[in-house]
Protein backbone atom coordinates (compact mmCIF):
# COMPACT_ATOMS: atom_id res chain seq x y z
CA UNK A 1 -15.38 -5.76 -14.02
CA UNK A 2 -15.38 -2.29 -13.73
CA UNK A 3 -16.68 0.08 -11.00
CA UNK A 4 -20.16 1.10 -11.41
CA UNK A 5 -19.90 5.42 -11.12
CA UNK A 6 -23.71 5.15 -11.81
CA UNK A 7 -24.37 2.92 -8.71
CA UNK A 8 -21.90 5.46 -6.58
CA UNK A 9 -23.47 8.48 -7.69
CA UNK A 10 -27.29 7.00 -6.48
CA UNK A 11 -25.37 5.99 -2.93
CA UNK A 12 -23.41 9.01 -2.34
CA UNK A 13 -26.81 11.41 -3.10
CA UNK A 14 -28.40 8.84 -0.70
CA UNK A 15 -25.39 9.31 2.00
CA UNK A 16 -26.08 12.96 1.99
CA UNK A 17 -29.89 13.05 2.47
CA UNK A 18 -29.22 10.24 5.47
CA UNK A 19 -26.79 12.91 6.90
CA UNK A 20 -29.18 15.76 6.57
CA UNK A 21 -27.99 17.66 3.40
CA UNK A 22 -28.94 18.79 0.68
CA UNK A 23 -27.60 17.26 -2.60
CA UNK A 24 -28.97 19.57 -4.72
CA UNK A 25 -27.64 22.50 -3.44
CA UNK A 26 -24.39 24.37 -5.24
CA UNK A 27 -21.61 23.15 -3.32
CA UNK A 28 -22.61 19.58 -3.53
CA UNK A 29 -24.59 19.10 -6.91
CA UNK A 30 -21.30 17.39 -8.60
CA UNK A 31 -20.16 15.93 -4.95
CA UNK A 32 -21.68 12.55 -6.64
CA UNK A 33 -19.80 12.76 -9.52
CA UNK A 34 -16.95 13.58 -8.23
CA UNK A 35 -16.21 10.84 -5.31
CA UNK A 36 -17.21 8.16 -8.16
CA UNK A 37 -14.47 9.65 -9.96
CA UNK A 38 -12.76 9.41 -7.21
CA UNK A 39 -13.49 5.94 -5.89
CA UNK A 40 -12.70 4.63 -9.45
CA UNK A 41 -9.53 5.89 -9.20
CA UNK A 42 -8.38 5.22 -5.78
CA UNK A 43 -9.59 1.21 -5.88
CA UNK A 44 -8.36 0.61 -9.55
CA UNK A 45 -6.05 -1.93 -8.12
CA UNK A 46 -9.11 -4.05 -7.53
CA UNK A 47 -8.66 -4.67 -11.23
CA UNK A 48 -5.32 -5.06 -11.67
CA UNK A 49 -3.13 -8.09 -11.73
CA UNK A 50 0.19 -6.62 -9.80
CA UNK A 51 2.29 -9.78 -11.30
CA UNK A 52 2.03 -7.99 -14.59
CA UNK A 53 4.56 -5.63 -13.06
CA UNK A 54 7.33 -8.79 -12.05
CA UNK A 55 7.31 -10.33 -15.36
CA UNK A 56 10.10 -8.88 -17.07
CA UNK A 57 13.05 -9.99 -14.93
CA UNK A 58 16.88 -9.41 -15.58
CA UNK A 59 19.77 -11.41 -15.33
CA UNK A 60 22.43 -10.45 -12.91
CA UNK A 61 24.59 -11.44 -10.48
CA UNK A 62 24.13 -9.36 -7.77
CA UNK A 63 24.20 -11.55 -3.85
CA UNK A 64 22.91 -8.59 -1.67
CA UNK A 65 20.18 -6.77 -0.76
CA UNK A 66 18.55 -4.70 -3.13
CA UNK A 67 16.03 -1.98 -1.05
CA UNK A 68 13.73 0.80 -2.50
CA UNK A 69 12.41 2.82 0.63
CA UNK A 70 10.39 5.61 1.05
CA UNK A 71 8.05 4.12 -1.84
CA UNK A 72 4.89 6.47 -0.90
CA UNK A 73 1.43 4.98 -1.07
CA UNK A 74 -2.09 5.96 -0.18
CA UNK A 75 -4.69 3.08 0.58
CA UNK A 76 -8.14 3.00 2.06
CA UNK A 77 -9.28 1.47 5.37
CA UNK A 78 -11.70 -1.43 4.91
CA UNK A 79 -13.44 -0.66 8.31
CA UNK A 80 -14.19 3.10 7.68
CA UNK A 81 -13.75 3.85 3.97
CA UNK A 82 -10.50 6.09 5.27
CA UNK A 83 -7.40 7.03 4.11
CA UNK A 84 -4.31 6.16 5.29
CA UNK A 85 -1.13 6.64 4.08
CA UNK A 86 2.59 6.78 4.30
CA UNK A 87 5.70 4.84 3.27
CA UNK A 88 6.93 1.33 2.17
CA UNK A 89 10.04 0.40 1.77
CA UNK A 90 10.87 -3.34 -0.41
CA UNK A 91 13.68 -5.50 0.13
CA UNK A 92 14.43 -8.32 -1.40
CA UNK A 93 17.97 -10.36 -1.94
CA UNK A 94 17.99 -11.55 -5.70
CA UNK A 95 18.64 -15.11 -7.22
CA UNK A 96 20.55 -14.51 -9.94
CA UNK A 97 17.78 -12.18 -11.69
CA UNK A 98 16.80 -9.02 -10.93
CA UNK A 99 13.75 -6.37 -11.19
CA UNK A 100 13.14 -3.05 -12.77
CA UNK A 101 12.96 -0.85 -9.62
CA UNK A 102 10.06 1.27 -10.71
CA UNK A 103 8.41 -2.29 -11.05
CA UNK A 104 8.49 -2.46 -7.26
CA UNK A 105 6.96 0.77 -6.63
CA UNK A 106 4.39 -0.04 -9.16
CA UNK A 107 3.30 -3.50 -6.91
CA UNK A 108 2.83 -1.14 -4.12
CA UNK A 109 0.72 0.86 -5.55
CA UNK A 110 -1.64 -1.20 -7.10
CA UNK A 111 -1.99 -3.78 -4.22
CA UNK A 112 -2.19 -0.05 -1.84
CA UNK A 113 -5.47 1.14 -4.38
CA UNK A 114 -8.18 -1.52 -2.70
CA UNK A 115 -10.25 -1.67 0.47
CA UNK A 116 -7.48 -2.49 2.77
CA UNK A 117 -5.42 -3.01 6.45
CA UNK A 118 -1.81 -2.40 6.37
CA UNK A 119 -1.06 -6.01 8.01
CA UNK A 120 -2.85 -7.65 4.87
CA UNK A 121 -1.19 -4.82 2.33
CA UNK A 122 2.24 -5.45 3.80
CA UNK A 123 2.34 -9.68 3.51
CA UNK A 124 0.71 -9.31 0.29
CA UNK A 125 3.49 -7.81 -1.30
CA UNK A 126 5.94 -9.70 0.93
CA UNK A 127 4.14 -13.12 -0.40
CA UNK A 128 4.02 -11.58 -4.28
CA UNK A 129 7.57 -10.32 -4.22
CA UNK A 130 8.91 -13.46 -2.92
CA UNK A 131 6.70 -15.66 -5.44
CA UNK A 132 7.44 -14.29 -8.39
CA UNK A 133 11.15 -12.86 -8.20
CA UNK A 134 11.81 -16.39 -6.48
CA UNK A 135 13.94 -14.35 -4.26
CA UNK A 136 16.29 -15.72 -1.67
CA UNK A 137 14.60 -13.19 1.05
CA UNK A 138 12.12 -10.63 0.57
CA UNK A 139 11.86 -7.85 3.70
CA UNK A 140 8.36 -5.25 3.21
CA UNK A 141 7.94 -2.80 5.88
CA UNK A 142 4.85 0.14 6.08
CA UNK A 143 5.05 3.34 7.88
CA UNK A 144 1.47 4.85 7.78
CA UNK A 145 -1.01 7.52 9.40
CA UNK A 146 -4.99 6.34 9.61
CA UNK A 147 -7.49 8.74 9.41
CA UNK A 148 -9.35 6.29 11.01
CA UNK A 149 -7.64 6.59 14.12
CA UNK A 150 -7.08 10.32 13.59
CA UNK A 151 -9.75 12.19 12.78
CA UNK A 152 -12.62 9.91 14.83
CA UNK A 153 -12.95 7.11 17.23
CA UNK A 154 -9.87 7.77 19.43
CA UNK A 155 -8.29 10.97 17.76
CA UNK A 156 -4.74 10.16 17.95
CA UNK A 157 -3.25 12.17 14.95
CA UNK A 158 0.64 11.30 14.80
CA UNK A 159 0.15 7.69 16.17
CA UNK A 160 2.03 5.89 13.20
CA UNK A 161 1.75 2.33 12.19
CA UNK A 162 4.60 -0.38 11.30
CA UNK A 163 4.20 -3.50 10.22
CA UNK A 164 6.62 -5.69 8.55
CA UNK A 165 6.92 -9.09 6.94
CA UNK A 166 10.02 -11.14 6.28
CA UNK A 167 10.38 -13.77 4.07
CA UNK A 168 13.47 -16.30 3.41
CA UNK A 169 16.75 -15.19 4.82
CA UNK A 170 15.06 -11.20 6.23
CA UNK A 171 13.65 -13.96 8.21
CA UNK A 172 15.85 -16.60 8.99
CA UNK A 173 19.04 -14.59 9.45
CA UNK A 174 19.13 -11.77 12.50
CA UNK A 175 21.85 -9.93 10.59
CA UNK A 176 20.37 -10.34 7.93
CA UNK A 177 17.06 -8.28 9.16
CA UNK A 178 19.03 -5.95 11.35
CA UNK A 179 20.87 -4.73 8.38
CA UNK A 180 17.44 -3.99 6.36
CA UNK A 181 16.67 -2.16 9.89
CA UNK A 182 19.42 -0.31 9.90
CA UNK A 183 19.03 1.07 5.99
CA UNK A 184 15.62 1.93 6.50
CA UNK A 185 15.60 3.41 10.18
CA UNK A 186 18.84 4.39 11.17
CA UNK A 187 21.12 2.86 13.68
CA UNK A 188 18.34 2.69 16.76
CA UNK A 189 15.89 1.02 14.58
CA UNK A 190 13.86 3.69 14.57
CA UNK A 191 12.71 7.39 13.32
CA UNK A 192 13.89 10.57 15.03
């Protein structure tokens, strides 16, 4: 399935007469068009299989942690049709095979382009990662901003969001986890 641009179009006309506007006036006559354009675009990765991307493995002997961070992503709230945005960083400590590193980037991005919440987005790719590299320990963490919680409702911009999941030994071994801390936030286990 596809998304229907036809059935956005109709909605987003009918958002802006419920809001009091005009949609036939010049600044907004291709406002329609545009945010199904938009909306097929930013939740394509409701159509998309993000295993494709861990398919191809490699062999190689490699026992420690392998970490991408900073992988930058842009999702949309489920509650308010928001963005929010910000940073992942994937961990995971191989089994004798490893992954193209753009591969891991590309699982963040299309689990990131759905209706989502960051807890859900971050043990997704925690659960896929650890699935299908059959990884001895797979650590996810998300930094992100919600215009949800920014630009309505409570009107906090700057309030950031972290959530992590840990699978195998990011889980079962403290140093283990500490380290990942450590690479990704600095010594204090957290941003300056």
């Amino acid at each position: 399935m596809t998304v229907d641009q036809q059935r956005i179009r109709r909605a987003v006309r009918e958002i802006l007469l419920a809001i009091g506007e005009d949609p036939d006036r010049e600044g907004l006559r291709e406002t329609p068009e545009r945010v199904a354009r938009m909306y097929a675009e930013v939740f394509s990765g409701l159509h998309e299989d993000p295993t494709i991307h861990l398919r191809k493995m490699f062999v190689q002997k490699h026992d420690e942690m392998v970490l991408v961070k900073d992988i930058p992503f842009a999702s949309f709230c489920e509650h308010h049709l928001l963005p929010f945005m910000g940073l992942v960083h994937v961990a995971y400590l191989p089994n004798g095979r490893i992954v193209g590193l753009s591969k891991l980037a590309r699982v963040v991005d299309t689990v990131s382009r759905r209706p989502q919440v960051q807890e859900r987005m971050t043990e997704q790719i925690a659960d896929l990662l650890m699935e299908h590299l059959r990884a001895r320990g797979v650590g996810v963490i998300i930094e992100a901003d919600h215009t949800c919680m920014s630009i309505r409702g409570v009107r906090k911009p700057g309030a950031r969001t972290i959530t992590s999941s840990m699978r195998g030994g990011f889980l079962e071994h403290p140093a283990t986890r500490a380290e990942l801390m450590a690479l990704v936030f600095g010594r204090t286990g957290t941003r300056a």
